[in-house]
Protein backbone atom coordinates (compact mmCIF):
# COMPACT_ATOMS: atom_id res chain seq x y z
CA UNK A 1 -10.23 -4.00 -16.13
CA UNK A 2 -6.71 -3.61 -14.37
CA UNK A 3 -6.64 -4.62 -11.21
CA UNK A 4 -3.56 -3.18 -10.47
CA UNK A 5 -4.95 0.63 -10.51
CA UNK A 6 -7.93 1.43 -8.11
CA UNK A 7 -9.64 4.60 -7.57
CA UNK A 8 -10.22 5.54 -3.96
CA UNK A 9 -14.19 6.01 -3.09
CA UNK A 10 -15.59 8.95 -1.42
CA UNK A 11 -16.11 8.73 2.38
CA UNK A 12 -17.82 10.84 4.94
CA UNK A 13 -15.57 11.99 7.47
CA UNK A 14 -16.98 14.66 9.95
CA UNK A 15 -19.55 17.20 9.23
CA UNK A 16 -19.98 18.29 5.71
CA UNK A 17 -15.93 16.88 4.73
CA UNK A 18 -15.71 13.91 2.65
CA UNK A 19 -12.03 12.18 1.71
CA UNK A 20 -10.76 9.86 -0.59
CA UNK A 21 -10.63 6.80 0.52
CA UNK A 22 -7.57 4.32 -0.73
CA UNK A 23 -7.25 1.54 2.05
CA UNK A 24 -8.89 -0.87 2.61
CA UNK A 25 -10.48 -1.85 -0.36
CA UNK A 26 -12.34 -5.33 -1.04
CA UNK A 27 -9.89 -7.01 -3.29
CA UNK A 28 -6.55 -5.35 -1.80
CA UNK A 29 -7.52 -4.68 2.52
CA UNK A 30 -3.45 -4.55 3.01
CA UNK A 31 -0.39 -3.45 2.05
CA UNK A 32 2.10 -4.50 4.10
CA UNK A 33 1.63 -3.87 7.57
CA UNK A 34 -0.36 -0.75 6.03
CA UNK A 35 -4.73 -0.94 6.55
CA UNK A 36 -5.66 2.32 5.94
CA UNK A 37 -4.68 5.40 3.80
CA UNK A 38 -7.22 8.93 3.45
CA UNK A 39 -6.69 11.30 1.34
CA UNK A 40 -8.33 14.73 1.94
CA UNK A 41 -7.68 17.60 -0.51
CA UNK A 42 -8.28 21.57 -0.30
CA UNK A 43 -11.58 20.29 -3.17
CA UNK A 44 -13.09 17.85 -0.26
CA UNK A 45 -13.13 21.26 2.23
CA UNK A 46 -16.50 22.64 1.72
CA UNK A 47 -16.13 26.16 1.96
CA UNK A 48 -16.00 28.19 5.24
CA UNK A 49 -15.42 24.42 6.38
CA UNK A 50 -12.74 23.68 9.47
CA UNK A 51 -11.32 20.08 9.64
CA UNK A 52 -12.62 19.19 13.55
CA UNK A 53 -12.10 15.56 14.50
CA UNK A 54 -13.15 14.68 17.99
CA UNK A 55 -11.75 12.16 20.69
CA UNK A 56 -11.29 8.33 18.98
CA UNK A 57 -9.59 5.57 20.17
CA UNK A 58 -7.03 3.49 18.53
CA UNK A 59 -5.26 0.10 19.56
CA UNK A 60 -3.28 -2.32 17.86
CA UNK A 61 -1.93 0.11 15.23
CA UNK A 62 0.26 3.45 14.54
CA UNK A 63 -1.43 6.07 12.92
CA UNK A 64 0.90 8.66 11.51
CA UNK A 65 -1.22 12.10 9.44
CA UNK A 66 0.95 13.95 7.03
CA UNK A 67 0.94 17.13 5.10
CA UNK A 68 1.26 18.85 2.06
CA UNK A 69 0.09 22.11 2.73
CA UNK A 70 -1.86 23.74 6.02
CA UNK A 71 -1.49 22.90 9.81
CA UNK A 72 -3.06 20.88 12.51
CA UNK A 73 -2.70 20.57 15.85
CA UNK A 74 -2.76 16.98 17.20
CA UNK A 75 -3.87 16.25 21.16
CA UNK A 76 -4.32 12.48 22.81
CA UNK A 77 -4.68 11.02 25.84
CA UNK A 78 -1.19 10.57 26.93
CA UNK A 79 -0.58 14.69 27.14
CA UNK A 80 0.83 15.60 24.23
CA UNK A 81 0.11 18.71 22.28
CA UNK A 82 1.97 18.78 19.21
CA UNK A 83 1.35 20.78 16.02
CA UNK A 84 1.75 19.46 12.48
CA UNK A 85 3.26 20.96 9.44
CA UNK A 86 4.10 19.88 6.20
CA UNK A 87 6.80 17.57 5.74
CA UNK A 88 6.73 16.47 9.67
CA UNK A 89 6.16 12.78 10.43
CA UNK A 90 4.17 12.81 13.66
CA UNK A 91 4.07 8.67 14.75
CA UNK A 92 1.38 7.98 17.35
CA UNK A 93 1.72 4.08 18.46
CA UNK A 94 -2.12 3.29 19.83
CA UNK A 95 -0.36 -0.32 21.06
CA UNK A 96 -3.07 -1.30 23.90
CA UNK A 97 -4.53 2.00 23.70
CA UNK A 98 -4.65 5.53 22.92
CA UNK A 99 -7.27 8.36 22.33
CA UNK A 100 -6.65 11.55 20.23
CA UNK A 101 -8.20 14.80 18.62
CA UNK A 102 -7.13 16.26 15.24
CA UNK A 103 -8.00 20.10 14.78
CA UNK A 104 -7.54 22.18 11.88
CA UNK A 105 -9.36 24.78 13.24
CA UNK A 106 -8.60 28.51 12.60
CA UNK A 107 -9.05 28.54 16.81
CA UNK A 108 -6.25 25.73 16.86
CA UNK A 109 -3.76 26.24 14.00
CA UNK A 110 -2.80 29.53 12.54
CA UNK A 111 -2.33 28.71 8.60
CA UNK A 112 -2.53 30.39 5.12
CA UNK A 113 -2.78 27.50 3.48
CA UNK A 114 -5.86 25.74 2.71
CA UNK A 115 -5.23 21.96 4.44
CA UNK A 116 -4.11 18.87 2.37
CA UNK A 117 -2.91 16.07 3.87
CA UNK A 118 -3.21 11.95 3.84
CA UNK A 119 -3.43 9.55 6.51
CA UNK A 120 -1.81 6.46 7.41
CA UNK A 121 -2.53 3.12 9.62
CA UNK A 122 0.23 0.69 10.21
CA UNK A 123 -1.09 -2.40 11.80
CA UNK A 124 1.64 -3.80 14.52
CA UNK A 125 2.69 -7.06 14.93
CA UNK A 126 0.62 -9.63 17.03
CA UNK A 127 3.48 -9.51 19.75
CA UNK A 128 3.45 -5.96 19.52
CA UNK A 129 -0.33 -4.70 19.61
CA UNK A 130 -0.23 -4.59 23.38
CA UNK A 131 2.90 -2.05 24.34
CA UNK A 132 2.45 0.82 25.83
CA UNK A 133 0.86 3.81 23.56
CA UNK A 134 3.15 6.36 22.83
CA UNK A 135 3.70 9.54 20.78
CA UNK A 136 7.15 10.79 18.89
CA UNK A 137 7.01 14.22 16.52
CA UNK A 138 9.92 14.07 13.46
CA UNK A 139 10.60 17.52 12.10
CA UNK A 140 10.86 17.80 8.41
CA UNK A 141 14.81 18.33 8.34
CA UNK A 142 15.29 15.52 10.49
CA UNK A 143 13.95 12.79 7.75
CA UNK A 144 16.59 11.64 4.69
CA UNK A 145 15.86 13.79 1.69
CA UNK A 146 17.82 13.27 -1.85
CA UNK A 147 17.46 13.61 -5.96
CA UNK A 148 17.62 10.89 -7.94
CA UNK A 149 15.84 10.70 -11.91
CA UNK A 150 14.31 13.74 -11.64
CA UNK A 151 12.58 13.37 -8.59
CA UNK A 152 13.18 14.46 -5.28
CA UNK A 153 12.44 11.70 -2.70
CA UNK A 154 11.45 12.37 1.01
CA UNK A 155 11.77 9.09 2.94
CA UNK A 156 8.93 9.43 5.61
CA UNK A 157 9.72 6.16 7.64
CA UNK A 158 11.23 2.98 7.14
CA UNK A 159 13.87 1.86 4.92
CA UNK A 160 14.74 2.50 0.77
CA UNK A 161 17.46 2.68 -1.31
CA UNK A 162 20.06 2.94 1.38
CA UNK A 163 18.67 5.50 3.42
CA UNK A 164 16.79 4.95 6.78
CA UNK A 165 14.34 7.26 8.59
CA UNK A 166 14.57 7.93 12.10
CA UNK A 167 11.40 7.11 12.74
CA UNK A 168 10.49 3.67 14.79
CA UNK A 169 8.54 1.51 13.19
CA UNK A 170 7.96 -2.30 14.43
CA UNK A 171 8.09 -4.22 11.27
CA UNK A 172 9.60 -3.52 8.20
CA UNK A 173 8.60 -1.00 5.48
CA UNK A 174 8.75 2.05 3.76
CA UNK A 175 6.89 5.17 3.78
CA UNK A 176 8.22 7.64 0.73
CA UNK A 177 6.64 11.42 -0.39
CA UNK A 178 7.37 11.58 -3.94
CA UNK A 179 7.52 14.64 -5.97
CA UNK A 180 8.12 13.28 -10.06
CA UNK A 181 9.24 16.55 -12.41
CA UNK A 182 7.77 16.33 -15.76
CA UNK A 183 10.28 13.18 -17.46
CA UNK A 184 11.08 11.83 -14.30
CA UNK A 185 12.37 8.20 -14.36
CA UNK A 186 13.44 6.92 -10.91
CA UNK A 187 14.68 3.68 -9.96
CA UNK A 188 14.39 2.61 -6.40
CA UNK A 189 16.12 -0.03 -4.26
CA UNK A 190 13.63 -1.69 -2.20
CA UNK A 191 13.34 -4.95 -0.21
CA UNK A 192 11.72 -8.20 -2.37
CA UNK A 193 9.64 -8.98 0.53
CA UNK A 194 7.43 -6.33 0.43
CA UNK A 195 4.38 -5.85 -0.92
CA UNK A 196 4.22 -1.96 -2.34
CA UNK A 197 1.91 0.54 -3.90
CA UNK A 198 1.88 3.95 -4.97
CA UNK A 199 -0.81 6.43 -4.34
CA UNK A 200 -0.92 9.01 -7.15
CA UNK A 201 -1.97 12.85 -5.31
CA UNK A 202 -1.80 14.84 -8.43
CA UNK A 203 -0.33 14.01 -11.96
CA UNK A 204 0.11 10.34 -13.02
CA UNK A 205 3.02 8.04 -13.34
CA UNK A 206 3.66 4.45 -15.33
CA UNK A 207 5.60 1.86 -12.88
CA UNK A 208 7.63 -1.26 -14.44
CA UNK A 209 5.92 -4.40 -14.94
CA UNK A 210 2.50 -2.49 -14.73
CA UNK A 211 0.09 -2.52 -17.38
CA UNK A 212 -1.57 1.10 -17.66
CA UNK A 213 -1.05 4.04 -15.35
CA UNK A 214 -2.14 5.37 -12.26
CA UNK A 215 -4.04 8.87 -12.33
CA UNK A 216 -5.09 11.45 -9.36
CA UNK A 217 -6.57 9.37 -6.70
CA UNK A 218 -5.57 6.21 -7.69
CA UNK A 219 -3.15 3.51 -6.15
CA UNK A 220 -1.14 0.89 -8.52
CA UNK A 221 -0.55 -1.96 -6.45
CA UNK A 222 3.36 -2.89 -7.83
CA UNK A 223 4.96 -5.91 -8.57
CA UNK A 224 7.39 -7.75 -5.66
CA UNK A 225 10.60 -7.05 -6.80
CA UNK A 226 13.90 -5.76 -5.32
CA UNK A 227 13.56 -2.55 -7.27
CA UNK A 228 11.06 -0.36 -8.14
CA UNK A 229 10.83 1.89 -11.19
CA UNK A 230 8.64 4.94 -12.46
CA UNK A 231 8.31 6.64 -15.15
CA UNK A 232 5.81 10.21 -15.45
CA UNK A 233 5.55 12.79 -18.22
CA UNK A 234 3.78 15.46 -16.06
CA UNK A 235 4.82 16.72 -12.66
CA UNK A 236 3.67 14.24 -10.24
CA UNK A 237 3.00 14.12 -6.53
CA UNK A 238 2.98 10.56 -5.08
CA UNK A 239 2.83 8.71 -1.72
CA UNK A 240 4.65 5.01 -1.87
CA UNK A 241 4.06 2.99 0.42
CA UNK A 242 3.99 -0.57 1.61
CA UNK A 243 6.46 -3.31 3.64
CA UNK A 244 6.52 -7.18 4.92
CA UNK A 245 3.06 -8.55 5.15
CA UNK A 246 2.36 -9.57 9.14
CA UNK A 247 1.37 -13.03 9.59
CA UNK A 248 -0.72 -13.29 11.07
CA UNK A 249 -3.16 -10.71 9.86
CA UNK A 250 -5.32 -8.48 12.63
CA UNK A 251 -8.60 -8.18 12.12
CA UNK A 252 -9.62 -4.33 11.03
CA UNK A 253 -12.46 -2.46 12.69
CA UNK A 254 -13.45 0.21 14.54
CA UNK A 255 -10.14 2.39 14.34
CA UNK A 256 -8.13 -0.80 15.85
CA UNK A 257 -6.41 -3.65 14.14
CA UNK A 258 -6.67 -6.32 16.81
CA UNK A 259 -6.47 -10.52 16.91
CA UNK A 260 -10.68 -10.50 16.80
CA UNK A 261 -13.74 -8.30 16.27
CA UNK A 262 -14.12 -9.60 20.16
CA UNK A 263 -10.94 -8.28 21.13
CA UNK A 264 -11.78 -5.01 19.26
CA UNK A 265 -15.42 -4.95 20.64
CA UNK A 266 -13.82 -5.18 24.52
CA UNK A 267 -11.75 -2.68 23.49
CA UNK A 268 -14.26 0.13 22.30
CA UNK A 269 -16.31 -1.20 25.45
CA UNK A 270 -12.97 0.05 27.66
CA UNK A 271 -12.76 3.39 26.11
CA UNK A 272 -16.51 4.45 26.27
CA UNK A 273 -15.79 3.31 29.88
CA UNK A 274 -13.18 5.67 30.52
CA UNK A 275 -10.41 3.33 30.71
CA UNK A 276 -8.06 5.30 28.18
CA UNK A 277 -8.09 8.47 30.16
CA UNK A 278 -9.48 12.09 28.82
CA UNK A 279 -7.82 14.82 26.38
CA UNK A 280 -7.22 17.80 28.24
């Protein structure tokens, strides 16, 4: 068995819509500052099926939802009303708290594309879970985009190769949309203090000092280096992500990332309370 490649597991989300599931899993619950990754593809949407999620809190963490194809309209507690298309970055920092809705409903969003799109948690630092909750929307043109091997690379946040994204992130890392032609080999600067992986959305790719290779709905877990390379035959669509590991690590539950399961408890206790505010 490789232990490098791991299939994401089927989870129930909201009515009849199940996602992929990549992070956490029980031998690998980070990557980076990174706890969480969904997946949800046009095949989980049962048919006549609108994505609906209702008010949740977060704290402790940044959540950021992007897509490849459809629309959704994000609302939280602090205001804002933004839609989301594909290729934006939309960065919500939870901090000490936040509460938001994601709708994908026809009512919502107009769209004539069917909805694809994966989902991010970036746990903050343990002097940084407590600032104030805030919300910033990136535009697709605004983000670094470039060629390089065959592939063109979108850098959603952080640092690689040279380039930096505008967005603000608290501790290091990289957050990259990949989209491999059929041959592609790509070579990537990257820090050798972070831990990476790559999440493979449709085709499959080989990665350097890997044993095997990574199909649809599978993340390869890569080796800490100061460069990453990959290597695909087929055209490939891939999410890479990863950064510094935080020390020390929060504990995960609940839709927070928090110094205890007490700390996370009072939390939840706060927002069924009404603490957090509503969502107009």
């Amino acid at each position: 068995m490789n232990e490098s490649v791991m299939p994401a597991r089927t989870q129930h989300l909201v009515d009849d819509i199940h996602v992929r599931r990549v992070l956490p899993r029980h031998h690998c619950r980070m990557v980076g500052p990174f706890v969480f990754l969904d997946h949800l593809s046009p095949d989980d949407m049962p048919p006549d099926q609108e994505l609906y999620v209702p008010p949740h809190a977060h704290a402790g963490l940044e959540t950021v939802t992007y897509l490849l194809s459809g629309a959704l309209l994000h609302r939280d507690s602090l205001g804002t009303r933004q839609e989301i298309r594909p290729g934006d970055v939309n960065w919500m920092t939870a901090g000490r708290g936040i509460a938001h809705i994601e709708d994908g409903r026809s009512s919502a969003v107009e769209s004539n594309q069917p909805l694809h799109l994966a989902q991010v948690w970036v746990a903050l630092p343990a002097d940084k879970r407590d600032i104030a909750p805030a919300f910033v929307h990136h535009p697709a043109q605004s983000l670094p985009e470039w060629e390089d091997g065959g592939a063109h690379i979108r850098l959603l946040a952080g640092q690689l190769s040279g380039q930096r994204s505008p967005v603000l992130t608290h501790s290091p890392l990289a957050y990259v949309d990949l989209d491999m032609a059929a041959g592609a080999s790509l070579s990537l600067d990257v820090s050798p203090a972070f831990e990476l992986a790559i999440y493979v959305i449709e085709g499959e790719l080989t990665a350097a000092g890997v044993d095997g290779a990574a199909e649809p709905c599978e993340l390869m877990r890569l080796p800490q280096e100061d460069y990453v390379r990959l290597q695909t035959g087929v055209p490939t669509r891939a999410l890479l992500l990863g950064g510094e590991p935080l020390d020390p690590r929060p504990v995960v539950r609940d839709n927070c990332a928090l110094d205890s399961l007490d700390a996370i408890k009072a939390f939840q206790a706060d927002y069924k309370a009404g603490k957090f505010g509503r969502i107009a």
